[in-house]
Structure formats: C-alpha cells, structure tokens
Protein backbone atom coordinates (compact mmCIF):
# COMPACT_ATOMS: atom_id res chain seq x y z
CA UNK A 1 0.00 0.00 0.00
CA UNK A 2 3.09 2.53 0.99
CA UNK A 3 4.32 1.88 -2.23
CA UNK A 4 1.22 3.22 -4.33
CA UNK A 5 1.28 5.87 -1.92
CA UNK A 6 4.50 7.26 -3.17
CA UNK A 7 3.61 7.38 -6.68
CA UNK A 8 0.31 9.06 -5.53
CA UNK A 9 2.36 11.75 -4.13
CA UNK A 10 4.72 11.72 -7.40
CA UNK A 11 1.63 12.13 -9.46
CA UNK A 12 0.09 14.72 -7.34
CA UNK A 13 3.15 16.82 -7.64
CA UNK A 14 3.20 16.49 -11.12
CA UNK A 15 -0.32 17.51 -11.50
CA UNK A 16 -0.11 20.71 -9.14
CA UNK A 17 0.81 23.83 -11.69
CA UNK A 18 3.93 25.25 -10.22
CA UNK A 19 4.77 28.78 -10.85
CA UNK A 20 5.66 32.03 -9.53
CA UNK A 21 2.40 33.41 -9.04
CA UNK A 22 1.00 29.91 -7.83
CA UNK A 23 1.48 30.08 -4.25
CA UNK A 24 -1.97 28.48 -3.57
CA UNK A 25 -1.19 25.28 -5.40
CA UNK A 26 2.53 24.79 -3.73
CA UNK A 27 0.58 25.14 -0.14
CA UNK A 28 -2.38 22.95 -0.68
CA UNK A 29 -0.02 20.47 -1.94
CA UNK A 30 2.42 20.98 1.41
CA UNK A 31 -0.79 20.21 3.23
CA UNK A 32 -1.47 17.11 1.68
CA UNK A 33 2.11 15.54 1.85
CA UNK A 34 2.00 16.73 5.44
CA UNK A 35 -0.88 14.26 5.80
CA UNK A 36 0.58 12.05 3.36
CA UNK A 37 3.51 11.98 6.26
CA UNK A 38 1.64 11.80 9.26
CA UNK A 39 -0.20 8.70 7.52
CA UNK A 40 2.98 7.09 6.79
CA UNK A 41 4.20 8.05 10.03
CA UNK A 42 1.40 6.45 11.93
CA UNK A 43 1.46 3.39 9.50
CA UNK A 44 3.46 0.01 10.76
CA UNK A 45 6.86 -0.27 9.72
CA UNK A 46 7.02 -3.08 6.32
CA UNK A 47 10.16 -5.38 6.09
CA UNK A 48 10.42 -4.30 2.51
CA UNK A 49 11.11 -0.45 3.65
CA UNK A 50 8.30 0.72 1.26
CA UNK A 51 7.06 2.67 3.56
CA UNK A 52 10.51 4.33 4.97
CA UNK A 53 11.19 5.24 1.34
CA UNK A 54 7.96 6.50 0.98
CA UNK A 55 8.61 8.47 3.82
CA UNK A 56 11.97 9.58 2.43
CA UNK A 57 10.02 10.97 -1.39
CA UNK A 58 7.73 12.73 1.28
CA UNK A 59 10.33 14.45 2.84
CA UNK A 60 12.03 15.75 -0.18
CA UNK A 61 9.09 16.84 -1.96
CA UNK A 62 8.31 18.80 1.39
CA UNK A 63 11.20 20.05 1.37
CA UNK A 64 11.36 21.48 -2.13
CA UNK A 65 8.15 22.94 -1.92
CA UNK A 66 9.70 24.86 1.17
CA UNK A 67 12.45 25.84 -0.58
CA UNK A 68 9.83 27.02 -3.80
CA UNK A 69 7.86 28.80 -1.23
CA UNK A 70 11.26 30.62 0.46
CA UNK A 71 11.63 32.03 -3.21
CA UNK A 72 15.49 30.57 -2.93
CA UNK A 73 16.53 30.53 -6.77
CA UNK A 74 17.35 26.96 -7.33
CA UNK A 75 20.26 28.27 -9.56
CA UNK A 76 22.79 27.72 -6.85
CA UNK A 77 22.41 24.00 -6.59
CA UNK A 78 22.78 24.08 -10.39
CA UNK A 79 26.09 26.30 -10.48
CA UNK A 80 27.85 23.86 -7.64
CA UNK A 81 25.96 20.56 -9.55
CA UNK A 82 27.87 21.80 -12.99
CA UNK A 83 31.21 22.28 -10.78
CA UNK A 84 30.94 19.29 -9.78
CA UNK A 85 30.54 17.87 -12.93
CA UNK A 86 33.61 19.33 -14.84
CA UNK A 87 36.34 18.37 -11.57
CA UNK A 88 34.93 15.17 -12.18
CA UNK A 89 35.29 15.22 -16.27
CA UNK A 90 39.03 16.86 -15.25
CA UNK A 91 39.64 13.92 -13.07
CA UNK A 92 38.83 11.59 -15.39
CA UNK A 93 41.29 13.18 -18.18
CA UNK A 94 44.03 12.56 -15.53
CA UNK A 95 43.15 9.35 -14.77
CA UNK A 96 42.94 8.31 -18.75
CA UNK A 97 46.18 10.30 -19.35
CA UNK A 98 48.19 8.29 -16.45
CA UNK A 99 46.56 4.93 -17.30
CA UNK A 100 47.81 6.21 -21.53
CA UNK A 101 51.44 6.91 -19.92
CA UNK A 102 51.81 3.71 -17.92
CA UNK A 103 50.55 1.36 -21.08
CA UNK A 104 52.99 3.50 -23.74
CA UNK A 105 55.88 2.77 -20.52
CA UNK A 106 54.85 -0.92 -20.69
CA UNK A 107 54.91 -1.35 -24.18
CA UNK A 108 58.55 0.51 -24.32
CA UNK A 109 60.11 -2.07 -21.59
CA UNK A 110 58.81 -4.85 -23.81
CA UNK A 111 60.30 -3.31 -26.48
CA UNK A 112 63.33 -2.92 -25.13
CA UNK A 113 63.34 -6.79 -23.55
CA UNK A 114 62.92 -7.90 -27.20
C-alpha cells in the first residue's frame, strides 16, 4: 500500500501547476504531503522499507516545496551541480592520461626486452 502511496504523491506533484504566481497550489499540496507523512508516520513499519522510502520521497518533496515557497533561486544548486561535474570530467582526463602513460611505458620495456 506505501508503495502506491508514493507514486500518488509523485503524481500529485506532477499535476499541481507550479509557478511564480501559484502560491496556492505549492501550499495545498504541502498540506497534503504533510498528511501524506503523518499517515505514513502512523502506518506500521514493512520489512520491505516501502514505507521508509515512501517516507523519504515525502520528505524531499516537502522540502522542495519549502524551498519554492522561500523564493530561494534553485540556480545555486545548479552552479555547484555543474562544478561538480567538470572536476569530475578533469579527473577523469588525468586518470585516462596516467593509465595512456603507464601502457605507452609498458609497451617501451617490452620493447626494449625484445
């Protein structure tokens, strides 16, 4: 049951018109994942963890909407995502460049053995 639960909530967020002048819509919708929470909250634990994953989707989308509602621009978490993203890519160039250097080293001791 937890499980259709979370893609209830999913769905409803995807249905709820988010925009700058929609207020309304992001705070109806914090009202009913706050009961979407308490429900989880008061149902028994699963041994599959459905619900604590349920739970866990809750908590996020609450937690966006608070941050929608702050009127935080979400540009921040893009800037440091796309940092992110090109140490790794430069990382990886190293990595491929020293792995390139220790297989043309290889190939030159065999070389030289022959």
């Amino acid at each position: 049951m937890t499980r259709y639960l979370g893609a209830i909530v999913i769905g409803f967020l995807l249905a709820v018109p988010v925009s700058a002048q929609d207020y309304y819509g992001l705070r109806v919708a914090q009202e009913h994942l706050q009961a979407a929470w308490d429900s989880l909250n008061a149902a028994p634990p699963d041994q599959q963890g459905h619900r604590d994953r349920a739970v866990g989707y809750v908590n996020k989308a609450l937690g966006e909407i608070h941050l929608a509602l702050s009127g935080e621009p979400p540009h921040g978490r893009a800037e440091e995502k796309g940092e992110r993203r090109a140490a790794d890519l430069e990382r990886r160039k190293e990595r491929r460049d020293q792995r390139l250097e220790e297989k043309a080293q290889k190939r030159e001791e065999r070389m030289e053995q022959r």
